[in-house]
Protein backbone atom coordinates (compact mmCIF):
# COMPACT_ATOMS: atom_id res chain seq x y z
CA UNK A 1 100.09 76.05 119.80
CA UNK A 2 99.21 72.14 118.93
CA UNK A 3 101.13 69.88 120.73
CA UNK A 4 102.60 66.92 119.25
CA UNK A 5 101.18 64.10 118.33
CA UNK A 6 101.98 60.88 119.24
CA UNK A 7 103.25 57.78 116.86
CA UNK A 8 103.90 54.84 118.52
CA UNK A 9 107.16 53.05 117.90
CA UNK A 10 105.96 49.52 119.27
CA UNK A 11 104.45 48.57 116.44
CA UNK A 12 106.93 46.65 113.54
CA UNK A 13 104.06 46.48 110.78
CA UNK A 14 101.03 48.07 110.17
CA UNK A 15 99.03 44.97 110.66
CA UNK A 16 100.30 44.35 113.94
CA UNK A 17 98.11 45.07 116.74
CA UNK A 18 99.01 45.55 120.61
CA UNK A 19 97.06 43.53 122.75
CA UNK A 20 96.17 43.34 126.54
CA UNK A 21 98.45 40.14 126.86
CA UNK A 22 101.65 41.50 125.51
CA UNK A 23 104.83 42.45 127.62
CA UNK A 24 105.43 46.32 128.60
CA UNK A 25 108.76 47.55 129.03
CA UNK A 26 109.73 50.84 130.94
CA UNK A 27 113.04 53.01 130.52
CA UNK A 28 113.98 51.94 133.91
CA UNK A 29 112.82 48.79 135.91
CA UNK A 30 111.71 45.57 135.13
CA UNK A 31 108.91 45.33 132.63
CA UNK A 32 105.26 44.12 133.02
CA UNK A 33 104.40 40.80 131.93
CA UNK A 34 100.76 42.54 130.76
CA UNK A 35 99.02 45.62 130.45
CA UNK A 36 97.06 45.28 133.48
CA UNK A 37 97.60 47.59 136.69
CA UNK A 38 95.87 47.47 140.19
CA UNK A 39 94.42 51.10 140.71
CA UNK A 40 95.11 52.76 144.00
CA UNK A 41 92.42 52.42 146.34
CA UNK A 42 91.51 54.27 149.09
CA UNK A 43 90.49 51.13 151.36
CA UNK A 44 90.78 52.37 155.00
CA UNK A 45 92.27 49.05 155.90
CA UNK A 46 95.74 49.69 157.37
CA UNK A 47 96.87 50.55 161.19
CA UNK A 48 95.88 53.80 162.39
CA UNK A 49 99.55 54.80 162.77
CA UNK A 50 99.85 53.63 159.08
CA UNK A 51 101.63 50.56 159.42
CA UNK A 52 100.68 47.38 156.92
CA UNK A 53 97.36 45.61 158.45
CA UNK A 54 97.01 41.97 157.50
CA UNK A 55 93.45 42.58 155.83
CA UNK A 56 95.72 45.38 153.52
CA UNK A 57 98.58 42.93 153.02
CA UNK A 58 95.99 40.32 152.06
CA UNK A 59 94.05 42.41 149.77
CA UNK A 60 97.28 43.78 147.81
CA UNK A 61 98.69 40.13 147.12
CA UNK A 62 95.33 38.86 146.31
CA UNK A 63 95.26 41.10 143.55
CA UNK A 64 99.19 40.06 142.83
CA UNK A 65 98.35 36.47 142.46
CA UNK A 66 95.02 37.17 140.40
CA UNK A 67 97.35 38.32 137.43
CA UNK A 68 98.24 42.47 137.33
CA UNK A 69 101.50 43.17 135.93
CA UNK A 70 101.91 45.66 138.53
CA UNK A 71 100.13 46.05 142.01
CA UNK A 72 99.74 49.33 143.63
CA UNK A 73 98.87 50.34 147.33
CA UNK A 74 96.46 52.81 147.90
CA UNK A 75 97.50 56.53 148.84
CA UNK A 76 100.80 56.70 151.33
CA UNK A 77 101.20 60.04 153.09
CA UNK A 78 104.30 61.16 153.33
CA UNK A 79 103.60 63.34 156.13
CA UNK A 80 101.87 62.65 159.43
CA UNK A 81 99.62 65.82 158.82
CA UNK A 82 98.50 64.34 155.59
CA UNK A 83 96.44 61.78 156.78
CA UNK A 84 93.12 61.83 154.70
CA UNK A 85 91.00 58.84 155.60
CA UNK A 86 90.78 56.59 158.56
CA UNK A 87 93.33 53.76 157.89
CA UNK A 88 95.82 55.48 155.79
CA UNK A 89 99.04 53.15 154.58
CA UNK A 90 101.93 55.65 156.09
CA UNK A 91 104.84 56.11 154.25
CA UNK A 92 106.40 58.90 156.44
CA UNK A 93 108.38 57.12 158.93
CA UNK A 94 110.84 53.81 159.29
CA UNK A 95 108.19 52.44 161.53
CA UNK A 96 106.56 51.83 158.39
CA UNK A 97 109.34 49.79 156.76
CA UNK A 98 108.59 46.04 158.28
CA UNK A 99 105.36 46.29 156.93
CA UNK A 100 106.19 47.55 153.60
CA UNK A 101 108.93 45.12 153.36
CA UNK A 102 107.11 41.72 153.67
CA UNK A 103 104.40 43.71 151.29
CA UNK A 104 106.90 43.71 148.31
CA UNK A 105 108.44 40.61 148.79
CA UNK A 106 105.02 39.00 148.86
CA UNK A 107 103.56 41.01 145.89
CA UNK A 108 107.08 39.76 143.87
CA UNK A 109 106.89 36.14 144.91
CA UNK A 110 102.98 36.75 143.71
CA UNK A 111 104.49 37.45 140.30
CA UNK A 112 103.73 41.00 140.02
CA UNK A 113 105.45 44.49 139.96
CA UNK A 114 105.14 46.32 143.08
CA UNK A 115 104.73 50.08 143.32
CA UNK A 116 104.08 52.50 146.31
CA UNK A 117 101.71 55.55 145.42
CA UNK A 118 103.21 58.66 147.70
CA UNK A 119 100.48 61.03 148.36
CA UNK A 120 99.51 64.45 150.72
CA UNK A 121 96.10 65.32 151.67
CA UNK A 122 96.67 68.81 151.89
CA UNK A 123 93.39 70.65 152.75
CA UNK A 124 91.67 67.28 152.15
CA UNK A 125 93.69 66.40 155.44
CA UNK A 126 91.51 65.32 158.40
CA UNK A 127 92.14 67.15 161.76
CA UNK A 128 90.76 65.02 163.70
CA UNK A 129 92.70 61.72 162.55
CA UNK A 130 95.85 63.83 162.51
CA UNK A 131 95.65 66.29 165.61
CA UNK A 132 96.66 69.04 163.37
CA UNK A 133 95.41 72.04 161.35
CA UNK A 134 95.10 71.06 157.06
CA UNK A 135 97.47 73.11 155.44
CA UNK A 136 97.51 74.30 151.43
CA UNK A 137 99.23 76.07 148.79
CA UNK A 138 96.32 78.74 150.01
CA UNK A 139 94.95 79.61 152.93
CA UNK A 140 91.72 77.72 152.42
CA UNK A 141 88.28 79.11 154.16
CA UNK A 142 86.19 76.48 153.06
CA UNK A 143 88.48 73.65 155.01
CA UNK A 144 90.34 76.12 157.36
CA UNK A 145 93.28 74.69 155.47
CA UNK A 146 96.28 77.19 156.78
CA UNK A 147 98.69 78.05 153.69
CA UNK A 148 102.42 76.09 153.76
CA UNK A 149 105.21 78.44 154.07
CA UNK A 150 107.76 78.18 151.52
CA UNK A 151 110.17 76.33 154.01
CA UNK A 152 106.94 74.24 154.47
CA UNK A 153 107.07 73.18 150.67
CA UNK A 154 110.59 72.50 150.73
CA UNK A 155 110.45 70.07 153.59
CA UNK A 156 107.41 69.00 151.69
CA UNK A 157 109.75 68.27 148.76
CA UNK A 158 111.84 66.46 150.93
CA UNK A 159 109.48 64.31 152.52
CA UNK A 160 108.48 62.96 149.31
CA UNK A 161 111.74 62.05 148.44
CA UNK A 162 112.27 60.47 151.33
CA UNK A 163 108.77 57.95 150.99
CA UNK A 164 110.20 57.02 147.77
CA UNK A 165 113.75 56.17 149.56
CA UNK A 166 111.34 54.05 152.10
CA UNK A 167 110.17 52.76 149.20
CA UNK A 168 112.88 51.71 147.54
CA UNK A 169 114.84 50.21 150.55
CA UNK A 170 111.10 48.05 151.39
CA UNK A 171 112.38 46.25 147.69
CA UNK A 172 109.30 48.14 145.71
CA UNK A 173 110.22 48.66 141.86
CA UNK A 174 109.17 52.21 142.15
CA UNK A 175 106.78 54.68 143.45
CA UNK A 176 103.90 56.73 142.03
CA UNK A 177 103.09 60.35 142.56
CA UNK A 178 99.69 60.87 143.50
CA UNK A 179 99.02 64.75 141.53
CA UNK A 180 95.14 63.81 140.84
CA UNK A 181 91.71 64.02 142.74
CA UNK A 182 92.22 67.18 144.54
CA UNK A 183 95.35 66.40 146.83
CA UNK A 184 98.07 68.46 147.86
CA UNK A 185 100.12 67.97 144.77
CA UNK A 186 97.00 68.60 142.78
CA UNK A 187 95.95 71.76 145.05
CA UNK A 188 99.16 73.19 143.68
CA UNK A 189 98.30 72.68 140.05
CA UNK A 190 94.58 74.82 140.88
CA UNK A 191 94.91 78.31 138.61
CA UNK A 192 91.96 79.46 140.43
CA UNK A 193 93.06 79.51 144.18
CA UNK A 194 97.08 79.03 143.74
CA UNK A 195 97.89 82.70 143.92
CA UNK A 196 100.98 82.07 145.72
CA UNK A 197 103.50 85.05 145.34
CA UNK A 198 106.53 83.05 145.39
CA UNK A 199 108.07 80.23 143.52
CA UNK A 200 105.17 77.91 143.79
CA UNK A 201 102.15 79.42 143.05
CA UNK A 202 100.76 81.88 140.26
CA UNK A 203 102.11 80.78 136.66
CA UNK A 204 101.97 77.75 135.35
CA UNK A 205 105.35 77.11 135.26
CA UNK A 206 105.39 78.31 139.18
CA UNK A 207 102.15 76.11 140.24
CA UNK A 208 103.65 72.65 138.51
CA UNK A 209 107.66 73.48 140.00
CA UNK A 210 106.78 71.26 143.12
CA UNK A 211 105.87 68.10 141.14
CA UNK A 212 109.48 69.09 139.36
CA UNK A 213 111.76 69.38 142.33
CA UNK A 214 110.25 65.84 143.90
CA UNK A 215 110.73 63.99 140.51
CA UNK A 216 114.10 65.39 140.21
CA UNK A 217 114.95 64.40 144.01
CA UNK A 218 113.87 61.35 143.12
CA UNK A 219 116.03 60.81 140.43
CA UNK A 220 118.88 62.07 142.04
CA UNK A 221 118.74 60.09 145.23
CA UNK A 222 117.37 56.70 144.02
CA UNK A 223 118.90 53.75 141.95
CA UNK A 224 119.01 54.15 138.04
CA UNK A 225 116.73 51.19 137.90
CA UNK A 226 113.95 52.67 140.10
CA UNK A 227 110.59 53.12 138.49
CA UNK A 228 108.72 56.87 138.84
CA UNK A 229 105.42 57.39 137.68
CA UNK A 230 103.15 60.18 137.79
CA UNK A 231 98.91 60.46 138.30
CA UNK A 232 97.25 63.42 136.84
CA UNK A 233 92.83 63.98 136.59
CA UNK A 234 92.65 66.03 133.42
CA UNK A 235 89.68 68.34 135.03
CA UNK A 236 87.86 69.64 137.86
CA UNK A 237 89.64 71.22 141.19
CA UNK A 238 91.02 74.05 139.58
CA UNK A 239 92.42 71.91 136.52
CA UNK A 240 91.74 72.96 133.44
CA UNK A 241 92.21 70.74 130.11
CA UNK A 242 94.72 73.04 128.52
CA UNK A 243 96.89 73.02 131.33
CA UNK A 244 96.12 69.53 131.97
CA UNK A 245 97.17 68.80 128.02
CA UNK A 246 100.10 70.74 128.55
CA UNK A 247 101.42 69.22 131.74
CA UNK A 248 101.02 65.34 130.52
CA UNK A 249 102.74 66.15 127.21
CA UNK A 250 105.56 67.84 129.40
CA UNK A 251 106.03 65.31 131.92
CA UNK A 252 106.12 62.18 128.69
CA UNK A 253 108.29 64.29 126.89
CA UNK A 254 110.94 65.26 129.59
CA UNK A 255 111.70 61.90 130.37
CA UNK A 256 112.47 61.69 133.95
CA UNK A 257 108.85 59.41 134.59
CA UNK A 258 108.57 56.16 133.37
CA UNK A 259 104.84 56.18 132.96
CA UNK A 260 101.92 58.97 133.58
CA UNK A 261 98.99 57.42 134.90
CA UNK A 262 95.57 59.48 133.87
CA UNK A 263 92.67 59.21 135.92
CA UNK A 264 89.82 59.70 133.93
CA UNK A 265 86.75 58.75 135.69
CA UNK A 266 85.36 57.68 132.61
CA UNK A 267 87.90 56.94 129.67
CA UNK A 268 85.15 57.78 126.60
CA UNK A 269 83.07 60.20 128.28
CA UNK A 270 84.04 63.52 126.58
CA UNK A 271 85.28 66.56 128.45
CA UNK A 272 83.65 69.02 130.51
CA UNK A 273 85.80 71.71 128.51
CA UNK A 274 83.07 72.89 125.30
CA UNK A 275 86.29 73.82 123.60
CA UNK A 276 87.00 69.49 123.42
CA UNK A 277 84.38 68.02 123.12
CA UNK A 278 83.43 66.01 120.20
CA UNK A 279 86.20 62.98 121.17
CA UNK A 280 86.61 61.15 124.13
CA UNK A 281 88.90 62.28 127.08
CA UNK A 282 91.11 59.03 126.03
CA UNK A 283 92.15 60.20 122.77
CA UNK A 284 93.06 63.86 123.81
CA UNK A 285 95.91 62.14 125.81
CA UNK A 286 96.63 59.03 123.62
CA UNK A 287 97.31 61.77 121.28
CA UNK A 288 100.28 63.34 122.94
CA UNK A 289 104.00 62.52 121.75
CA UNK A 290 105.58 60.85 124.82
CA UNK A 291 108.72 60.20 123.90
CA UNK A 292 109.45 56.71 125.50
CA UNK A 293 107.32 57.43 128.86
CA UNK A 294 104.36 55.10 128.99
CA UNK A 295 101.21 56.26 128.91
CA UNK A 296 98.12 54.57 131.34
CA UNK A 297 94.19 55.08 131.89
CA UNK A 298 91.88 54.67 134.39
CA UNK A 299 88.06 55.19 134.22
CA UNK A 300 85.11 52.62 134.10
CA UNK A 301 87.10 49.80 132.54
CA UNK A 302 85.02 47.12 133.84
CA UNK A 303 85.51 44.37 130.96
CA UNK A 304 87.98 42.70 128.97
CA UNK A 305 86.67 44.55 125.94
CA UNK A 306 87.01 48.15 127.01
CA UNK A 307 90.18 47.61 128.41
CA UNK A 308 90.82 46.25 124.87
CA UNK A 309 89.46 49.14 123.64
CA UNK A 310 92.21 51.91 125.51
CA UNK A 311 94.98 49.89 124.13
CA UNK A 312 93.23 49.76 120.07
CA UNK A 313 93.05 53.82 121.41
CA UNK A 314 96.87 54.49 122.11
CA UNK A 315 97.18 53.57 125.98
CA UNK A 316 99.91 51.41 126.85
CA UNK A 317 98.08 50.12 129.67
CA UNK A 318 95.21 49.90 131.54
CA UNK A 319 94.72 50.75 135.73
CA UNK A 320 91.62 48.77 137.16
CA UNK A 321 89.87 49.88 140.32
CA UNK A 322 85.85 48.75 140.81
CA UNK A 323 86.63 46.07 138.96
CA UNK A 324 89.34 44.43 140.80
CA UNK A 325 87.07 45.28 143.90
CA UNK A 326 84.66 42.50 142.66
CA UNK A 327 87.00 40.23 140.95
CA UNK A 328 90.54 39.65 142.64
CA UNK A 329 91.88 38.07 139.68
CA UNK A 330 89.98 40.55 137.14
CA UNK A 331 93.39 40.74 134.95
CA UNK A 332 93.76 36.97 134.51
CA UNK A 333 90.08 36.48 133.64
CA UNK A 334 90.35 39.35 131.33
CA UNK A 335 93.78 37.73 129.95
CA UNK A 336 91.94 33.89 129.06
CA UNK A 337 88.50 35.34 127.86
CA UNK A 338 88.28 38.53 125.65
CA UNK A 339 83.89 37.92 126.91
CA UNK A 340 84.67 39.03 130.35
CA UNK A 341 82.54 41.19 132.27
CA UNK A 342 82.15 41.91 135.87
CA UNK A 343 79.53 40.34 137.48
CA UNK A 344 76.30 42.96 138.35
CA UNK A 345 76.43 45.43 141.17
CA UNK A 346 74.92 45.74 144.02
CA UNK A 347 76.64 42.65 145.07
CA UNK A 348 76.97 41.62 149.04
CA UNK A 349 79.48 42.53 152.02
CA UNK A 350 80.14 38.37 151.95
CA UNK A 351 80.88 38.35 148.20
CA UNK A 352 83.26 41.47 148.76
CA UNK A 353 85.05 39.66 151.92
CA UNK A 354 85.37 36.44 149.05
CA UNK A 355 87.48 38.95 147.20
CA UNK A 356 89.64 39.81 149.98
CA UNK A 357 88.43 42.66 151.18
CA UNK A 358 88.73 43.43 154.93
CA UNK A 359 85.59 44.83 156.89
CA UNK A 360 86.92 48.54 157.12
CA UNK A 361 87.24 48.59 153.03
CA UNK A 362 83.75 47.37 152.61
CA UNK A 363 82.36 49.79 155.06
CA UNK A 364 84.13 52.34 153.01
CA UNK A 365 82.65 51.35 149.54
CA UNK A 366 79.26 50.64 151.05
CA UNK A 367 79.27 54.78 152.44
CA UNK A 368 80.78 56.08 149.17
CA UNK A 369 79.49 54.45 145.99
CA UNK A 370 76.65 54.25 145.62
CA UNK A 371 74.63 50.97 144.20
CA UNK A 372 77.78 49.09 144.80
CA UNK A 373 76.86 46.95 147.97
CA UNK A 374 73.49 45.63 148.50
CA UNK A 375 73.30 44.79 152.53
């Protein structure tokens, strides 16, 4: 069955044309004075019981001052067990709250949204920063992952709720749900090893319940003008582009998000699926009625053109990652020169500390990406 296609309803006249400068409003929430968003990073940067470091909280309102509409932190586990990378922002205790407290205020009085992204490891978890065994939907042999019990998932449920409470008491406009990349909310959505025989595993409808039941907790138990959004990868670990289709269309059409973030490596590269190739990954989303849920991209936009580019596509806005890694203020230059490029890569560990970045975070770009850091 085709799924519907989207028209957007921002447009008055057929000559007008969106453009990277222009306002975005959100069902709930304040709106975004551009289309610019700060990625979440992984950045290893925080305390290592997951309270706010000052080389994180500098990093964060760097990016708030350089001009994103919104600024988001990296990956906040909700759990203690689902601790993924040395340095992990926690979001699963009120230890945490001081921290992310004088984080919002700062990223406001920067000028910018502020958003938490709530996030589980899962079998990604590491044992040995956590002291405990991974646990999955499945019980996982190639990580030792243990499977969750169903009680398991519904504390699960609850904890997520609960980081988006944290959230909303720290004075953050809103959290995001981190379902991409191969984490636990992710795991869930795997057809291939989510053979769960109860409520949360197995169908489609069983494998996506979870992200559900924390989006409706969320709605339930926040304020009507907190802001929920939603990040999906349309492919690999166990995700497969109809479901993926099917899920994104779902979650813009229900209503209860106010935006659905896609992280798509590489916006125009086509799919892996044979069955879609022929058009970029971009449009096979763009393409989806939404409803009045905004839609974002992520994925190599490393100059003011491309970024451009996503919104002439359909997006409603753009997420930056590498590129706000070597330009702090990578929005604002983007916003006064439609030129703008990112300088070359490999660039040095003392032009990356110019942008802000802490030590740990450079350490952790200069092991995982490659060509990125030269010394």
């Amino acid at each position: 069955m085709a799924l519907p296609i989207h028209e957007s309803t921002e447009l008055t006249a057929p000559s007008q044309t969106r453009t990277l400068s222009d306002p975005l409003s959100f069902v709930r929430g304040p709106a975004m004075k551009n289309r610019f968003m700060l990625a979440p990073l992984t950045n290893w940067q925080s305390h290592a019981d997951g309270t706010l470091s000052e080389d994180e909280f500098h990093w964060l309102t760097m990016r708030a001052r350089g001009g994103f509409g919104l600024t988001m932190t990296c990956a906040s586990h909700v759990q203690a067990c689902g601790q993924g990378f040395p340095g992990q922002l926690g979001n699963w205790s009120d230890a945490h709250l001081p921290g992310l407290t004088r984080l919002a205020r700062a990223i406001h009085d920067a000028g910018s949204l502020a958003a938490v992204q709530i996030q589980h490891s899962g079998r990604r978890s590491d044992a040995a920063l956590t002291g405990q065994r991974a646990v999955a939907p499945w019980d996982d042999a190639e990580t030792g992952a243990r499977a969750l019990s169903t009680a398991e998932i519904e504390q699960l449920v609850e904890d997520f709720i609960l980081a988006a409470l944290r959230a909303e008491t720290a004075g953050f406009d809103g959290v995001e749900l981190h379902g991409a990349h191969g984490y636990l909310l992710g795991q869930f959505l795997d057809a291939t090893n989510n053979l769960r025989v109860d409520r949360y595993g197995g169908s489609f409808e069983n494998r996506t319940r979870v992200l559900y039941e924390i989006i409706d907790g969320i709605r339930a138990r926040t304020g009507k003008d907190f802001q929920l959004g939603l990040r999906l990868s349309p492919e690999r670990f166990g995700i497969t582009m109809p479901e993926s289709l099917a899920l994104a269309h779902a979650m813009m059409a229900c209503g209860k998000i106010d935006y659905l973030d896609m992280s798509l490596w590489d916006a125009f590269k086509e799919p892996l699926d044979e069955g879609y190739k022929g058009r970029p990954l971009i449009e096979h989303f763009t393409g989806l009625e939404r409803g009045r849920t905004r839609l974002g991209v992520a994925g190599k936009i490393m100059d003011a053109a491309t970024a451009q580019h996503c919104i002439d596509k359909g997006a409603d806005f753009v997420l930056i990652g590498r590129g706000a890694l070597l330009h702090h203020d990578f929005a604002a230059r983007a916003l006064a020169d439609p030129g703008f490029r990112t300088i070359e890569r490999p660039v040095t560990r003392a032009y990356l500390q110019t942008q802000g970045m802490g030590p740990p975070f450079i350490e952790y770009v200069a092991t995982t990406w490659q060509h990125f850091v030269s010394d």
